[in-house]
C-alpha atoms as a PDB file:
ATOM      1  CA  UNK A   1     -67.314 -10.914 -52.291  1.00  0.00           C
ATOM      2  CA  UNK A   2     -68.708 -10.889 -48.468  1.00  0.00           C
ATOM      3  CA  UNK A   3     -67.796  -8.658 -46.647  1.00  0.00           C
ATOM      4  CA  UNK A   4     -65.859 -10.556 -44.126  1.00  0.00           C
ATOM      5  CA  UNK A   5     -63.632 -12.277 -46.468  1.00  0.00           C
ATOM      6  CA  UNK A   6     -62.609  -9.334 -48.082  1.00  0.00           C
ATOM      7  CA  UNK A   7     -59.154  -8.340 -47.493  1.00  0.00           C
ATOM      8  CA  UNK A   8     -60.201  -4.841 -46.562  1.00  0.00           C
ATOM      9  CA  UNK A   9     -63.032  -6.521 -44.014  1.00  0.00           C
ATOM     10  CA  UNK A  10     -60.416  -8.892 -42.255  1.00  0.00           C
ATOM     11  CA  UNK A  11     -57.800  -6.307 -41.861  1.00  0.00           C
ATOM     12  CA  UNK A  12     -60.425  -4.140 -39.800  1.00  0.00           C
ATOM     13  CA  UNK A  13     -61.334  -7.074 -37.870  1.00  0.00           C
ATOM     14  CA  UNK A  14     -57.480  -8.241 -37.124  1.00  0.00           C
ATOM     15  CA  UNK A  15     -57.031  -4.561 -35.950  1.00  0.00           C
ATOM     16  CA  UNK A  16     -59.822  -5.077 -33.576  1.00  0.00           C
ATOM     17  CA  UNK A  17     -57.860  -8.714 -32.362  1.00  0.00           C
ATOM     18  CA  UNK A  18     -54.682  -8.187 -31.855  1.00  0.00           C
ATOM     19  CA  UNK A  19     -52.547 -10.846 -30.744  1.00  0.00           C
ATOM     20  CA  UNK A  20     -49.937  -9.997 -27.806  1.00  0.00           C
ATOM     21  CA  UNK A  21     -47.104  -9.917 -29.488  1.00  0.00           C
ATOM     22  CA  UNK A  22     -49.024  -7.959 -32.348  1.00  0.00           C
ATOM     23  CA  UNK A  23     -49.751  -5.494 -29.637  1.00  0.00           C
ATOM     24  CA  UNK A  24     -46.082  -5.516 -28.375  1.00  0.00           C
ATOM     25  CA  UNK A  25     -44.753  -4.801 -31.532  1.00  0.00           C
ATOM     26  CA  UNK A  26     -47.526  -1.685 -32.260  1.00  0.00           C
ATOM     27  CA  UNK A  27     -46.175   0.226 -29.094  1.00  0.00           C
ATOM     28  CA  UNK A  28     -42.807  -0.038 -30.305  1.00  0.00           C
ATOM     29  CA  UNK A  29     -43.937   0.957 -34.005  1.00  0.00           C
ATOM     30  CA  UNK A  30     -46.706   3.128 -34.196  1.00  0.00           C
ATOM     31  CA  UNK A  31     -46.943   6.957 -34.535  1.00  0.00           C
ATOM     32  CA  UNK A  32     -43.798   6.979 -36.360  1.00  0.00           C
ATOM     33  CA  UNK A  33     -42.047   5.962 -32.694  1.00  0.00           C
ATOM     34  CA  UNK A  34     -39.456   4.114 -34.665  1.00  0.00           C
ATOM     35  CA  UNK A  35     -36.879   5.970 -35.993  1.00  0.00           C
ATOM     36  CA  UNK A  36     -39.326   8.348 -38.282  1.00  0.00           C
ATOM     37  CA  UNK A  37     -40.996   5.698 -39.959  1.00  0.00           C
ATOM     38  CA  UNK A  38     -44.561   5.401 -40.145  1.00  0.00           C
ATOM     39  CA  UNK A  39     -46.011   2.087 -40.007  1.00  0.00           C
ATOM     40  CA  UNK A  40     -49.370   0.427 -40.918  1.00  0.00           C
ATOM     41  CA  UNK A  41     -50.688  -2.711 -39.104  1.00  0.00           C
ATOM     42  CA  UNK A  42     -53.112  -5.064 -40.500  1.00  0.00           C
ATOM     43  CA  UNK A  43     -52.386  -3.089 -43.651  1.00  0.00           C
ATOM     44  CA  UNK A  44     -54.544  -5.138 -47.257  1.00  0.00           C
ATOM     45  CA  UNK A  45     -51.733  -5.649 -50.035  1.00  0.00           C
ATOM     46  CA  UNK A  46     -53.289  -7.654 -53.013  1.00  0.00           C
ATOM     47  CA  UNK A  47     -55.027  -9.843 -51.273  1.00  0.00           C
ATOM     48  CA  UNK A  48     -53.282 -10.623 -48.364  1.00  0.00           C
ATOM     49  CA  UNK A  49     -53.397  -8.903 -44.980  1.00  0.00           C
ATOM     50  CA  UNK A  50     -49.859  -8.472 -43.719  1.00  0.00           C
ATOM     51  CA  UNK A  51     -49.447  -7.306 -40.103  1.00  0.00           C
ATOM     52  CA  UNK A  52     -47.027  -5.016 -40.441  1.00  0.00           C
ATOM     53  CA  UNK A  53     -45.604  -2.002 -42.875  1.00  0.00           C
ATOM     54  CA  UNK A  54     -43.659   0.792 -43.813  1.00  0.00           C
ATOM     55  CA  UNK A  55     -44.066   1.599 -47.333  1.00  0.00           C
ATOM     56  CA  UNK A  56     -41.705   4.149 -47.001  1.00  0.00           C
ATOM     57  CA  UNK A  57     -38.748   1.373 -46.300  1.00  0.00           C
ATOM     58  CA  UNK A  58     -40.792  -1.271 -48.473  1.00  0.00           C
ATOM     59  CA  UNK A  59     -40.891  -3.406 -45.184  1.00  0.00           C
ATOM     60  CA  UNK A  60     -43.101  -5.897 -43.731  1.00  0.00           C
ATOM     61  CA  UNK A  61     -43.147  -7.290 -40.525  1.00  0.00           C
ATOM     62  CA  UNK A  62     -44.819 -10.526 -40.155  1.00  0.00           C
ATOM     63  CA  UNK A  63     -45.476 -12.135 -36.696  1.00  0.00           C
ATOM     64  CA  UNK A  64     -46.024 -16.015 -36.707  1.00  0.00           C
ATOM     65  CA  UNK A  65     -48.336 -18.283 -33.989  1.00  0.00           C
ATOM     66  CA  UNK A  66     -47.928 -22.059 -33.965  1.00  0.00           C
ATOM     67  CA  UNK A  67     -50.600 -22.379 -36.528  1.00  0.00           C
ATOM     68  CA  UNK A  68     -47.622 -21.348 -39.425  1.00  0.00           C
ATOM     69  CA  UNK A  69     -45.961 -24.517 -38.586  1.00  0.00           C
ATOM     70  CA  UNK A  70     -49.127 -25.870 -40.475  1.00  0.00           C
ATOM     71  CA  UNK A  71     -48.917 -23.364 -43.409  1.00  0.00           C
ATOM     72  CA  UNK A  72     -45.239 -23.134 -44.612  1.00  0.00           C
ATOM     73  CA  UNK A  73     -45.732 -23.629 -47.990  1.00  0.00           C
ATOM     74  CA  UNK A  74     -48.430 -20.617 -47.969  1.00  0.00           C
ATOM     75  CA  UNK A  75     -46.474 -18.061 -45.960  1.00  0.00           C
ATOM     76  CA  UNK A  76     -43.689 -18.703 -48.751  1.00  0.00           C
ATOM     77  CA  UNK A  77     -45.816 -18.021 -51.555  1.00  0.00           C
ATOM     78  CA  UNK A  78     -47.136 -15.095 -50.182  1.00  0.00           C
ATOM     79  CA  UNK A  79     -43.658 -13.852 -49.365  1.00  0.00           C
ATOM     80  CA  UNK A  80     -42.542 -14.329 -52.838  1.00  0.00           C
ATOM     81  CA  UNK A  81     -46.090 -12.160 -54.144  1.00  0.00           C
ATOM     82  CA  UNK A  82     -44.670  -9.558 -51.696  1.00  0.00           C
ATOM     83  CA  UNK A  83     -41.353  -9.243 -52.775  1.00  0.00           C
ATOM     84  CA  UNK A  84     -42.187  -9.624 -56.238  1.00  0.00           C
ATOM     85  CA  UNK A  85     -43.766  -5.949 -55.831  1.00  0.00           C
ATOM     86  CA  UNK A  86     -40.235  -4.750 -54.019  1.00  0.00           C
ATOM     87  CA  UNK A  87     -41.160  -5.420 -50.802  1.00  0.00           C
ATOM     88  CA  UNK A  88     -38.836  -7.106 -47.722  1.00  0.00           C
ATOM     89  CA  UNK A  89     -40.702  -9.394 -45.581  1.00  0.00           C
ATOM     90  CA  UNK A  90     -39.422 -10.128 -41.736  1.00  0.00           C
ATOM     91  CA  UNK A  91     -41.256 -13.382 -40.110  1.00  0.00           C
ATOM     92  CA  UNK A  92     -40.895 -13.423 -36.366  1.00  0.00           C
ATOM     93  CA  UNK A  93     -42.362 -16.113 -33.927  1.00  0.00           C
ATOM     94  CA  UNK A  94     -44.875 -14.250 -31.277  1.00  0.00           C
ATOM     95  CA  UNK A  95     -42.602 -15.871 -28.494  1.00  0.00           C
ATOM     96  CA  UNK A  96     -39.712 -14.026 -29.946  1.00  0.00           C
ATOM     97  CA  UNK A  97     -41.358 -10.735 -29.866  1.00  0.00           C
ATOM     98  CA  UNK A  98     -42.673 -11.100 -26.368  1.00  0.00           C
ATOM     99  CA  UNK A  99     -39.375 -12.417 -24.401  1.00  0.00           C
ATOM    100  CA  UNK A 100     -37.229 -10.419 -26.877  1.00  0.00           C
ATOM    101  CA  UNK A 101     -38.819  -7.310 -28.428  1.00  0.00           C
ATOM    102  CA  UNK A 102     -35.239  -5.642 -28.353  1.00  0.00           C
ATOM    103  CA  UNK A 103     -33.848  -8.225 -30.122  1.00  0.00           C
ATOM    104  CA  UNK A 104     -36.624  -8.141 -33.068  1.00  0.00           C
ATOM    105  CA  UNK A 105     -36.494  -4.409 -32.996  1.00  0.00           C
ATOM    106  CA  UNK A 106     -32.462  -4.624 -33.891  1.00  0.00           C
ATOM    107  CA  UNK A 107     -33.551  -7.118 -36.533  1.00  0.00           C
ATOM    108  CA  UNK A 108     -36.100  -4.582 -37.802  1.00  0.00           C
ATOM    109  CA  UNK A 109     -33.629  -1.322 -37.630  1.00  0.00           C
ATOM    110  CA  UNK A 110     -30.913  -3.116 -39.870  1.00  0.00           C
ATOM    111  CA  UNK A 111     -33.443  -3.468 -42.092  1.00  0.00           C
ATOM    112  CA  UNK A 112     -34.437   0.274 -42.799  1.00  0.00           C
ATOM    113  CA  UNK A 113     -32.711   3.025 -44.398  1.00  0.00           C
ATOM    114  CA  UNK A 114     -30.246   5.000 -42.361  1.00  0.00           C
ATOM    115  CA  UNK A 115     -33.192   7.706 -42.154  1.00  0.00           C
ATOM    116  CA  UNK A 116     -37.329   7.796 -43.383  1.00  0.00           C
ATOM    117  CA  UNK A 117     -37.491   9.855 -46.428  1.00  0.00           C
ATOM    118  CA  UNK A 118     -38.202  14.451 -45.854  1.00  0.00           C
ATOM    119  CA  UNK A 119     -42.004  14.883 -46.633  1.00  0.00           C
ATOM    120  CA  UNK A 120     -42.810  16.881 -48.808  1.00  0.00           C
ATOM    121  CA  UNK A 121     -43.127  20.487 -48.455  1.00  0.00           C
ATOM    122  CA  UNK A 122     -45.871  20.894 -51.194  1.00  0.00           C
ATOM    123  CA  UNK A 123     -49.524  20.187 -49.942  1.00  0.00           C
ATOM    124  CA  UNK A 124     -50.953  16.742 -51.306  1.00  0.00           C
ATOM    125  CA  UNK A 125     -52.141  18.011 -54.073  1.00  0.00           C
ATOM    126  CA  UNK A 126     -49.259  20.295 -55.412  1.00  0.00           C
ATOM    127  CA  UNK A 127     -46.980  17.179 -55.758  1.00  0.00           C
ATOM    128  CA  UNK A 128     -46.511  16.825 -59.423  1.00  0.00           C
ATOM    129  CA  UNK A 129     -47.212  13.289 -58.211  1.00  0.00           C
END
């Protein structure tokens, strides 16, 4: 598979082009800024790209451009591959998250648990995972 249609490939490359709202959404997300959780962006799952998520909640954040207008159908299969492995998927319009990024973040916070899960206090490898 090239390179550049790998899932792995285009999620480094999305990271690189961020949309606006993408990069409105990372301030308020990253470096476990929200609430404890730590989330991913441009994260591979299967092989899908998703732009947003906290594996820890089993949440993904989706932002949408005009071209999903177009693509519908496709966004809804994906969403059902997603949740079929246990995971919640949130679709926002980019004009949403840039004239109302505390309105998506309230959206987001009902949609976590009431606190991120302790870490571990065993070292990675003394998990008995």
């Amino acid at each position: 598979m090239p390179k550049q249609n790998h899932p792995i490939g285009a999620a480094k490359r999305l990271r690189q082009e961020m949309t606006d709202a993408e990069r409105v959404l990372w301030r308020e997300v990253r470096a476990h800024r929200f609430a404890g959780f730590k989330f991913k962006r441009q994260e591979p799952l299967g092989l899908y790209v998703v732009d947003f998520v906290c594996y820890e909640a089993k949440l993904i954040v989706e932002l949408d451009g005009g071209q999903h207008a177009d693509q519908k159908e496709a966004d809804e299969e994906r969403t059902r591959w997603l949740a079929s492995r246990g995971f919640r998927v949130l679709r926002f319009w980019n004009n949403d998250v840039l004239t109302n990024i505390a309105g998506v973040m309230q959206v987001i916070e009902k949609n976590v648990p009431t606190s991120p899960p302790l870490p571990s206090p065993l070292p990675p490898g003394e998990r008995g995972i």
